[in-house]
Every structure is written in C-alpha cells, then in structure tokens.
Protein backbone atom coordinates (compact mmCIF):
# COMPACT_ATOMS: atom_id res chain seq x y z
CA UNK A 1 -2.84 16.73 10.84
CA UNK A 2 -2.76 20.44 11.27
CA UNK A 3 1.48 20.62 11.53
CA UNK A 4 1.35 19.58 7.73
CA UNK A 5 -1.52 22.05 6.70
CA UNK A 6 0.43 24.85 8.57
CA UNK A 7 4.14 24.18 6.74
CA UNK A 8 1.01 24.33 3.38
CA UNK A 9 -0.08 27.49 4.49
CA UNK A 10 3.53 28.68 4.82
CA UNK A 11 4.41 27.38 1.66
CA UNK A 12 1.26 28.98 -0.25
CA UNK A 13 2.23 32.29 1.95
CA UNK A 14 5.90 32.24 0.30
CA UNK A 15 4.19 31.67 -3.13
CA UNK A 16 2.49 34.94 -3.11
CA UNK A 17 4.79 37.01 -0.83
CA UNK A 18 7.93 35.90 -3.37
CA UNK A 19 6.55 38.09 -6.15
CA UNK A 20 7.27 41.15 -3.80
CA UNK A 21 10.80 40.17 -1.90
CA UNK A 22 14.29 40.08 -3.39
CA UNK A 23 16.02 37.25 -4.88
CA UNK A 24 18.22 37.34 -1.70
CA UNK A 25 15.46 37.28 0.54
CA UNK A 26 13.96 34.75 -1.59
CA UNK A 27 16.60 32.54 -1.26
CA UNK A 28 16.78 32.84 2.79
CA UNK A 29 13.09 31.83 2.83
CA UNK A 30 14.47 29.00 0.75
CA UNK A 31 17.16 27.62 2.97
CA UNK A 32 14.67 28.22 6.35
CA UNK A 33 12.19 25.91 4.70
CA UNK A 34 14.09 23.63 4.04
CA UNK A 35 15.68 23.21 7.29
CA UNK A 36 11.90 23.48 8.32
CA UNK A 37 11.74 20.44 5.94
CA UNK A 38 14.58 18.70 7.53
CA UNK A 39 13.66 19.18 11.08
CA UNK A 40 9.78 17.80 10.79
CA UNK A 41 11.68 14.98 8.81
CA UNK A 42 14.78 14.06 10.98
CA UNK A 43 12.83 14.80 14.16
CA UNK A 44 9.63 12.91 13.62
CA UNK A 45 7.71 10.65 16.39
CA UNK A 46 7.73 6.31 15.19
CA UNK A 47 3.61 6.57 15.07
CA UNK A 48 4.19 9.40 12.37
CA UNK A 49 4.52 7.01 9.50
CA UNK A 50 4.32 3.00 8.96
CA UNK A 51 8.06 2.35 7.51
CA UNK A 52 9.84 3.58 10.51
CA UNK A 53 9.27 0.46 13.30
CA UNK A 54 10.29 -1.38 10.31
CA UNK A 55 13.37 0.69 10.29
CA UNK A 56 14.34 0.41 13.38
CA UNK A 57 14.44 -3.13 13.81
CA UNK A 58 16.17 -3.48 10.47
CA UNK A 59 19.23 -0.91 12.39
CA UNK A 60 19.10 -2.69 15.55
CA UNK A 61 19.71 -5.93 13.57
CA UNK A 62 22.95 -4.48 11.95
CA UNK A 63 25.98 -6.17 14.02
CA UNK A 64 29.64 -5.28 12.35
CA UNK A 65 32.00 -4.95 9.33
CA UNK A 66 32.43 -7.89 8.36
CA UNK A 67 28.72 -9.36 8.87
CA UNK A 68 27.57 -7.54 5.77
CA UNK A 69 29.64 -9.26 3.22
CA UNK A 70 28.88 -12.92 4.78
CA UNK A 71 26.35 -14.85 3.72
CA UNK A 72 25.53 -12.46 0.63
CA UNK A 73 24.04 -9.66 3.08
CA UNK A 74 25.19 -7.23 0.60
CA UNK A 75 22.09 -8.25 -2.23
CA UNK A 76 19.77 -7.39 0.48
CA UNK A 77 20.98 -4.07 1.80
CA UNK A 78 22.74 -0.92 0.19
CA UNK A 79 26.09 -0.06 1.14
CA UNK A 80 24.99 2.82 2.66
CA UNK A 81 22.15 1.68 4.60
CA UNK A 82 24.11 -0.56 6.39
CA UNK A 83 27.47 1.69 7.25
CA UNK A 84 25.42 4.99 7.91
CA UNK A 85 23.24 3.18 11.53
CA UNK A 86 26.56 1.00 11.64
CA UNK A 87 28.75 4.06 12.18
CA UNK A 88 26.37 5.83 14.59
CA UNK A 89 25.96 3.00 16.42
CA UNK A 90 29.66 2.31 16.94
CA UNK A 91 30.06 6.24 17.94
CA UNK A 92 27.14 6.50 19.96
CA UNK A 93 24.96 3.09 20.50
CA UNK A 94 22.47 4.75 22.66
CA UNK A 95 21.45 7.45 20.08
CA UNK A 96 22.39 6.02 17.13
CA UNK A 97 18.89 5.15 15.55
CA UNK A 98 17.87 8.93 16.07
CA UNK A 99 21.08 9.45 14.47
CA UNK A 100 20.54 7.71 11.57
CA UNK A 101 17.21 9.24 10.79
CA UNK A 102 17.95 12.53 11.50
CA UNK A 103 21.14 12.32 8.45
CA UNK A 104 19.34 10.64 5.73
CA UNK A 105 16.73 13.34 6.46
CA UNK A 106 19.16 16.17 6.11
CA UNK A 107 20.79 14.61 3.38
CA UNK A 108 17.63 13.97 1.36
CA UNK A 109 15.99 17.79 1.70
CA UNK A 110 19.38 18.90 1.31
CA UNK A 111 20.09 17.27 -1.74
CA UNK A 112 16.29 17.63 -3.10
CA UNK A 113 16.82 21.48 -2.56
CA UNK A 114 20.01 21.69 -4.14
CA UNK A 115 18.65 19.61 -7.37
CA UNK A 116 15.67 22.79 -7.28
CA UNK A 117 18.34 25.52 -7.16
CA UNK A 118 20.13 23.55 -10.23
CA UNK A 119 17.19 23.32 -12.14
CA UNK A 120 14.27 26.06 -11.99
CA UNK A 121 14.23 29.30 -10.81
CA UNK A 122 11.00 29.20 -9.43
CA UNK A 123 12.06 27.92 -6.21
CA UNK A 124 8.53 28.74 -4.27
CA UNK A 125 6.19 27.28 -6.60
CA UNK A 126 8.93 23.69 -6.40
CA UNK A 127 8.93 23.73 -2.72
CA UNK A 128 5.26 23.54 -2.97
CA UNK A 129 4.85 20.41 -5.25
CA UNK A 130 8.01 18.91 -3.42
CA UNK A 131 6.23 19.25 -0.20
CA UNK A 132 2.88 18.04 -1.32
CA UNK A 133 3.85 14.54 -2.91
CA UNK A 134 7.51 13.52 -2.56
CA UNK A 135 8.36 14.90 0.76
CA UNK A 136 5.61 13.27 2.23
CA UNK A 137 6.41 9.88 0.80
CA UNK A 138 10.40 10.25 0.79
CA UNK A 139 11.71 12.04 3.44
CA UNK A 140 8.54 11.22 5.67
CA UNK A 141 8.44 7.86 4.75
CA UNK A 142 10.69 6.33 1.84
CA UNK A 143 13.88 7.43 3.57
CA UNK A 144 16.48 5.82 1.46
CA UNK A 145 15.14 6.81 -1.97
CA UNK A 146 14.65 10.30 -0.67
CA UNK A 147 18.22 10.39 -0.67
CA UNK A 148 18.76 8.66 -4.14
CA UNK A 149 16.32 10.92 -5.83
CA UNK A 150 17.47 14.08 -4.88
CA UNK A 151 21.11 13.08 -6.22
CA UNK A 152 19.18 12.18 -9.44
CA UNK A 153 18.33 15.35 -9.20
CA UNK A 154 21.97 16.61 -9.44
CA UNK A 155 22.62 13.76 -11.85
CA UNK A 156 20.24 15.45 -14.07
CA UNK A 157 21.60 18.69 -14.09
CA UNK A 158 25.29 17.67 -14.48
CA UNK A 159 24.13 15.83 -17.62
CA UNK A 160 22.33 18.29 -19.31
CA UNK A 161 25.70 20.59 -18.88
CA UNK A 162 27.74 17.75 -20.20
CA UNK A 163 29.67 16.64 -16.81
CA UNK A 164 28.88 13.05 -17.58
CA UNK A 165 31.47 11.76 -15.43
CA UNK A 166 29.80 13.67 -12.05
CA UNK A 167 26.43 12.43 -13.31
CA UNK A 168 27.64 9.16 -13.19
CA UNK A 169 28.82 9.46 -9.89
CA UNK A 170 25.94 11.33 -8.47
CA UNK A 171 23.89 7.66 -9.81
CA UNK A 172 26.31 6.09 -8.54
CA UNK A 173 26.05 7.17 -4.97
CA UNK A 174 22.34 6.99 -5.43
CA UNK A 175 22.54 3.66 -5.90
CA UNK A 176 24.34 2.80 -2.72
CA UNK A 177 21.38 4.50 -1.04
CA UNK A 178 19.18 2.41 -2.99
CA UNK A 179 19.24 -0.37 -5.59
CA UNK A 180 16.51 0.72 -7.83
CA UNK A 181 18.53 3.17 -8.57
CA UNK A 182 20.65 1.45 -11.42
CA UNK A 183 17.47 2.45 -13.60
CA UNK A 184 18.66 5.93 -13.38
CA UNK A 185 21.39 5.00 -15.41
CA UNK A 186 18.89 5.74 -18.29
CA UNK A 187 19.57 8.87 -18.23
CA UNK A 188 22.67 8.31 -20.97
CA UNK A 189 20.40 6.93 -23.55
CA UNK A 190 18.80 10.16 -23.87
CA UNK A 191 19.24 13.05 -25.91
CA UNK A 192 19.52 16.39 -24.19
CA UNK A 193 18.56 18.42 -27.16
CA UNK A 194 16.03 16.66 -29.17
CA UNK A 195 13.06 15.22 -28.03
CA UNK A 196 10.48 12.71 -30.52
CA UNK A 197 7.58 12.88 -28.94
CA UNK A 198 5.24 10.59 -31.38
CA UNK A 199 7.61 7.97 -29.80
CA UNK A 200 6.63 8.49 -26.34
CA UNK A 201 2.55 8.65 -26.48
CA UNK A 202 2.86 5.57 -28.71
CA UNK A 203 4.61 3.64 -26.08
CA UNK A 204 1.89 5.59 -23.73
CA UNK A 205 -0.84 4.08 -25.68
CA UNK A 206 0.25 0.51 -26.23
CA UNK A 207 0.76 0.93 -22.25
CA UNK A 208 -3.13 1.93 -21.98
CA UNK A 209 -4.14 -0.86 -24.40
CA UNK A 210 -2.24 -3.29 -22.74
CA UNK A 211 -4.47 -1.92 -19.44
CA UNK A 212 -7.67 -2.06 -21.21
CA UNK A 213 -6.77 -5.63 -22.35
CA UNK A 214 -5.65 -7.01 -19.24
CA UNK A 215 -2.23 -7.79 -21.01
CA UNK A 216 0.14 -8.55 -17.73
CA UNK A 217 3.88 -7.46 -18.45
CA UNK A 218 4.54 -8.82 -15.57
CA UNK A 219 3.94 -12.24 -16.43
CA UNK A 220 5.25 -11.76 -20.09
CA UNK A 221 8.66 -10.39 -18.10
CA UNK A 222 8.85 -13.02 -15.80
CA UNK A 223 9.06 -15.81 -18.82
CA UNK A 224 12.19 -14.05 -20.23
CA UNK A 225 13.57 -13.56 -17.15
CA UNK A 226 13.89 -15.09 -13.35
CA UNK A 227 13.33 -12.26 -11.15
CA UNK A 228 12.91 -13.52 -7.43
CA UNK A 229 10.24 -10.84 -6.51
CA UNK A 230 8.32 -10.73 -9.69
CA UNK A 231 7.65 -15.06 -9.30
CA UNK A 232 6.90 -14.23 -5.66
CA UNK A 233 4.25 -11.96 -7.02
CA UNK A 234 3.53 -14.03 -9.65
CA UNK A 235 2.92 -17.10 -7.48
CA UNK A 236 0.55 -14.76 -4.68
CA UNK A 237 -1.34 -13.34 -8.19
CA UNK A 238 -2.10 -17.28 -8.81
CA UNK A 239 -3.68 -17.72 -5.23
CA UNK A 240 -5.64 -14.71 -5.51
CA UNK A 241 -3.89 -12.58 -3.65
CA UNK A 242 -2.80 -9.53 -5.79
CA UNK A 243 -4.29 -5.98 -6.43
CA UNK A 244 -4.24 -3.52 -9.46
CA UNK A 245 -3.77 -0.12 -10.01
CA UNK A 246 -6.47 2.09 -11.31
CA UNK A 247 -4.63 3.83 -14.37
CA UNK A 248 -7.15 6.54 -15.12
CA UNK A 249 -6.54 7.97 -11.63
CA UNK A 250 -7.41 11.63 -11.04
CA UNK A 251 -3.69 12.41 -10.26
CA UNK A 252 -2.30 10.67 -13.51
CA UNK A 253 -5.21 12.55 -15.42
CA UNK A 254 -3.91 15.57 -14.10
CA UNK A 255 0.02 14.69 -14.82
CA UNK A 256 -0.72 13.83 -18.25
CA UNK A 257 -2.89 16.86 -19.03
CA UNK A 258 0.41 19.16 -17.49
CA UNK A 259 2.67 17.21 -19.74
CA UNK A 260 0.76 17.28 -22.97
CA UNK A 261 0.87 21.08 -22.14
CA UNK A 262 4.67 21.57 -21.81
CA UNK A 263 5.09 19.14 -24.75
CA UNK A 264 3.18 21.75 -27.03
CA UNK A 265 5.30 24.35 -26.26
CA UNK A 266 9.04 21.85 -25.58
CA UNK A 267 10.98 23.57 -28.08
CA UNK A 268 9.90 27.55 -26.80
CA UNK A 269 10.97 26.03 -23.41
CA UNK A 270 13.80 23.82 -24.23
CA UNK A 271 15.08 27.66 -25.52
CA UNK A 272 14.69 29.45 -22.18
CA UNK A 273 15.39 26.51 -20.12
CA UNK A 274 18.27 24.03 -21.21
CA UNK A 275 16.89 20.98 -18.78
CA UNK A 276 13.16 21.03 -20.33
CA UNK A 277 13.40 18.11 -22.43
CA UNK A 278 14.87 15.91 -20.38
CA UNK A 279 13.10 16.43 -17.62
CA UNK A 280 9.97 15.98 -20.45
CA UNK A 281 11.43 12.89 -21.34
CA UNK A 282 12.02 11.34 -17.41
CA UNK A 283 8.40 12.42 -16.49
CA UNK A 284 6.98 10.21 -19.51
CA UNK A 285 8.97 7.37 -18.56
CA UNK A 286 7.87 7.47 -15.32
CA UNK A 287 3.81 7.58 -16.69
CA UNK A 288 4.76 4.89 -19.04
CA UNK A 289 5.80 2.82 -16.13
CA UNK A 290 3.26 3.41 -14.12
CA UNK A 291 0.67 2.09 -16.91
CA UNK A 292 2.49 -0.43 -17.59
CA UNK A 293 3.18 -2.14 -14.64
CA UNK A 294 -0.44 -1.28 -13.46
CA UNK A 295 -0.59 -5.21 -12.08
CA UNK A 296 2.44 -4.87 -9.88
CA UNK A 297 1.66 -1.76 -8.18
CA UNK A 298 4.44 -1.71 -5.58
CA UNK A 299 6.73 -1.41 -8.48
CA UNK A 300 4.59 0.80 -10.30
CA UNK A 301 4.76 3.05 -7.88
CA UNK A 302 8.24 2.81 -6.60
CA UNK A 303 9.66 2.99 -10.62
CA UNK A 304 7.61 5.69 -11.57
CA UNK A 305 8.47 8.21 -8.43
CA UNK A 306 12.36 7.36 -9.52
CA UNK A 307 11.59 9.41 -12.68
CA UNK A 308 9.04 11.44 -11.82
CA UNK A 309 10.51 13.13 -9.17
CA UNK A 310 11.47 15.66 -12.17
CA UNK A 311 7.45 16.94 -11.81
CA UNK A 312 8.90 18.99 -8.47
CA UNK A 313 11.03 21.14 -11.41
CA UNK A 314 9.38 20.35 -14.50
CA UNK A 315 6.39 21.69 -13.65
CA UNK A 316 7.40 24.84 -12.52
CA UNK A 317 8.34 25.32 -16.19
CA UNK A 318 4.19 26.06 -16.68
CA UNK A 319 5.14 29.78 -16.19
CA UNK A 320 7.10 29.84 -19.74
CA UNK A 321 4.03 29.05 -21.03
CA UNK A 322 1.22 31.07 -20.70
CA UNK A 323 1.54 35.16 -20.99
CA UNK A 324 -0.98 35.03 -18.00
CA UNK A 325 1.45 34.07 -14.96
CA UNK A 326 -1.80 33.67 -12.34
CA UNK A 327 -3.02 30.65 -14.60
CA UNK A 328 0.00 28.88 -14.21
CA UNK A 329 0.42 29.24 -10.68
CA UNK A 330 -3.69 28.05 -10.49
CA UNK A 331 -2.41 24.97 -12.31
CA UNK A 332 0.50 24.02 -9.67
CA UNK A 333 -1.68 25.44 -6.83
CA UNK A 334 -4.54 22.78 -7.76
CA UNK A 335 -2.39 20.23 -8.78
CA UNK A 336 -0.39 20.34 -5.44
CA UNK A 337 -3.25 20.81 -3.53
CA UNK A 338 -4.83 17.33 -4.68
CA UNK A 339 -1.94 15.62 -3.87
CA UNK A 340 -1.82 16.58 -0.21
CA UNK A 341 -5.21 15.80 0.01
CA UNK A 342 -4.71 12.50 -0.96
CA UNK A 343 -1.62 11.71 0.82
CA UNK A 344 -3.00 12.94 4.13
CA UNK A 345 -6.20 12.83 3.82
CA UNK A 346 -7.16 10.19 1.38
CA UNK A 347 -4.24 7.44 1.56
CA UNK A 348 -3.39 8.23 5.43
CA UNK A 349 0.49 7.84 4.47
CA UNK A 350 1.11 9.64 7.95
CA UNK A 351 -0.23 9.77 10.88
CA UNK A 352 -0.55 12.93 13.05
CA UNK A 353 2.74 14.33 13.72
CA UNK A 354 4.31 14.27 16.91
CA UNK A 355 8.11 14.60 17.53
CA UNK A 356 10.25 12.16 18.85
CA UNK A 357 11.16 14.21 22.38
C-alpha cells in the first residue's frame, strides 16, 4: 500500500507548497499529477483491483461489427465499451487489452481534471479529495463511469454558462461510456440560480424515516414498474440473500455536516462562484439517493457517486466560507483523509499496487 500513501503525501505536499508558487507553476504541478494519475491508472498490475479479470474476459469476448447489434448485445454493453477494445484489438490484437485500459484511464483523469479547471480554482485541495475517493474507485476500479463522470463534470459547467446544447452532448457521450448515465440528464430540471433548500432536507428526511421504518423503495418501485435487476434483487431479498446499507455512516455524517455548511452560506457563494448551487443541488441528490435506496446498496452506491462526484469541486468551495483559510483546509484535509483510510485500508478496494510490466 505505500505507492498510494506516497502520491497522498505528494498531494498533501502540493497543498501546502501551492500557497507559495505561482499560478503557472501551480498549474504544471497540476498537469504532472495528473499524468501521475493516469500512469498508476492506465499502467496498473490485474491483482491491483477486483473488476479488472472481469474486464478482461468481457474484451476478449468482443468478436466484430456486426456481433454487437445481433441478438440485442447493444442493452448489455455501451457503445463505447464495445468499439474502444474492438478497435485496439483489430489494430493491434496482441496489446489491445493494455490498450484499452491504458485510454479509458487517460480519458477519465483527463476529463476529471479538466471538469476541476472548469469549476474551482482551488485545484490542490480537488486533486486531494479526487484522489482519496473517486480515483480510487473510478479510474482504479470503475473504469467506464470514470469516464462518464468526468464529462458530467464538463456537462456541469457548460450548463451553468448556458451552452445547453454541449451539455447535452457531453451526457450524451457519457452515456455511451455508461448507461446510468441517462440520470444525468437531470441536470435540465434544475435551476442554476435559485436554490429551495426546505425542499431538499424534506425529501432528506422522509428518506431517513423511510430508513428508520424499514420502508423498502425498492419493492414499492418494483410494483409500478418491471425492472429486470430490481425483481432479480427482489427475488434474492425473498431467499434471504440481500444486505443493507448503514445510513448513519461516518462518511455520510461527515458529507452532510460539509453540506449543511455551504448551504448556510449558498447565496455569499453562489455570488463568488457561479456553479455553487448546482453543484449544492447534485451533491443532495446524490445523499438523497443514497438513503433512499439504503436496501439496494449496489445502486445506492453506484447512483449516488453519479452525482456526487461534484464533492471533488464543491467542497473546495469551504474556503469562501470561513475568514480563517487553515480551518477550511483542516476540514478537506480530515475529510479526505477518512476516505483513503477506508478505501485502502478499511474496504480493501485495491490491492497493493504493482504495474503491469
């Protein structure tokens, strides 16, 4: 495990040095962690996390053009994760696999690291909660919704300037990466400008009654409508087999806390910073999901990261806050810490790194 305590250190290291260095500099150290990013992603060993064997199989599987639109192939993979191994493999079939990870990890930091440039200016401090939580599970893991979050990302930003038409696209591509995506779609039922918050806490706390009560959405969802993976679940729930999330988690504590803090204060933001309420409203989506779909936690947690991949920006936005910059940073610092710890040390998402020559 040290390799991913070192790129910490580094990051922490940039925190503190980027108070004393240009913006220029700044922005070098930028781009050199994020190839850093890229490289430890693209480059990574099969035994360094459990999705990629999985992976492979699923590219060496892929045959030709015309295979994925027989037999209804297309509902079970994305456009683009079936033409991106197809194309290496037809250009180079003994590298092609290595290929194929190595772009959607370049693709995903790059696009992750453009979305931070878009929207905060506190590009240290976004690196850090980036690397601590979603680069772990995305780009380390997740692959193909690393790539559709960080053109959310984008999305978001074109939005909020009005460019609804590249926002759409930006989705739009993002869902050809991944299929969950369509929920990003969202996005043009919100307000940029305006934000009700009563609205959002008293979805929140229905969501943490329902909890309490043991109400199951997902069986309440599944009578209105026949998903094939929610009655899957449904039927494994009725032989026992089925797990739930604990809700009052130290890490949604802790995300709640941070957003009841930046909700105080949206408005005095939402005036220095033009994304800060909906990047507000997209990180209390996500907690509402993740309450409320506390018996299905695979799509708990899958939903919930789709929005609240905004936390690797929105929280930067802590320094607007408080007059006393170092308590800000403490906040991110801590919060960022506890993640890692629980990815790496806690959850075992990866294993120790190794790279793949």
């Amino acid at each position: 495990m040290i390799i991913y305590v070192i790129v910490l250190i580094i990051l922490l290291l940039y925190i503190v040095l980027d108070n004393f260095t240009s913006r220029v500099s700044s922005f070098l150290v930028f781009l050199s962690i994020g190839f850093l990013f890229a490289f430890l992603a693209g480059f990574r060993d099969s035994s360094v996390d459990r999705d990629y064997l999985p992976y492979v199989d699923y590219f060496q599987s892929i045959k030709d053009f015309g295979f994925y639109f027989h037999n209804s192939y297309w509902t079970y993979a994305e456009p683009f994760y079936y033409f991106i191994p197809l194309f290496f493999k037809t250009l180079s079939n003994g590298y092609f696999i290595e290929l194929t990870f190595l772009l959607f990890a370049l693709v995903g930091v790059c696009f992750k690291l453009r979305g931070i440039y878009l929207l905060t200016s506190y590009w240290a401090l976004s690196l850090l909660i980036y690397y601590s939580n979603f680069f772990l599970l995305h780009e380390m893991t997740q692959i193909r919704i690393g790539v559709a979050t960080g053109l959310f990302l984008i999305a978001i930003k074109h939005y909020v300037k009005k460019n609804n038409i590249k926002s759409f696209i930006a989705i739009l591509i993002a869902i050809m990466f991944h299929y969950s995506s369509i929920l990003m779609l969202v996005l043009f039922l919100l307000k940029r400008d305006t934000i009700k918050l009563t609205n959002y806490f008293i979805v929140i706390g229905i969501s943490i009654i329902c909890y309490l009560l043991h109400v199951n959405l997902i069986v309440l969802i599944s009578k209105i409508a026949s998903i094939p993976k929610i009655l899957v679940y449904i039927d494994l729930m009725s032989k026992g087999y089925h797990s739930e999330i604990n809700v009052f988690n130290v890490m949604l504590l802790f995300n709640l806390m941070v957003t009841l803090l930046l909700s105080y204060k949206i408005n005095m933001i939402q005036e220095i910073n033009k994304n800060a309420i909906i990047l507000l409203k997209l990180n209390l989506i996500s907690i509402i999901l993740f309450i409320a779909l506390y018996s299905f936690p695979v799509a708990a947690f899958r939903l919930s990261e789709i929005f609240g991949v905004v936390q690797i920006v929105l929280f930067t936005y802590l320094l607007y806050i408080f007059k006393e910059k170092w308590f800000s940073y403490f906040i991110i610092v801590i919060y960022s810490l506890l993640f890692f710890y629980m990815n790496i040390y806690r959850n075992n998402i990866l294993s120790d790194y190794k790279l793949i020559f």
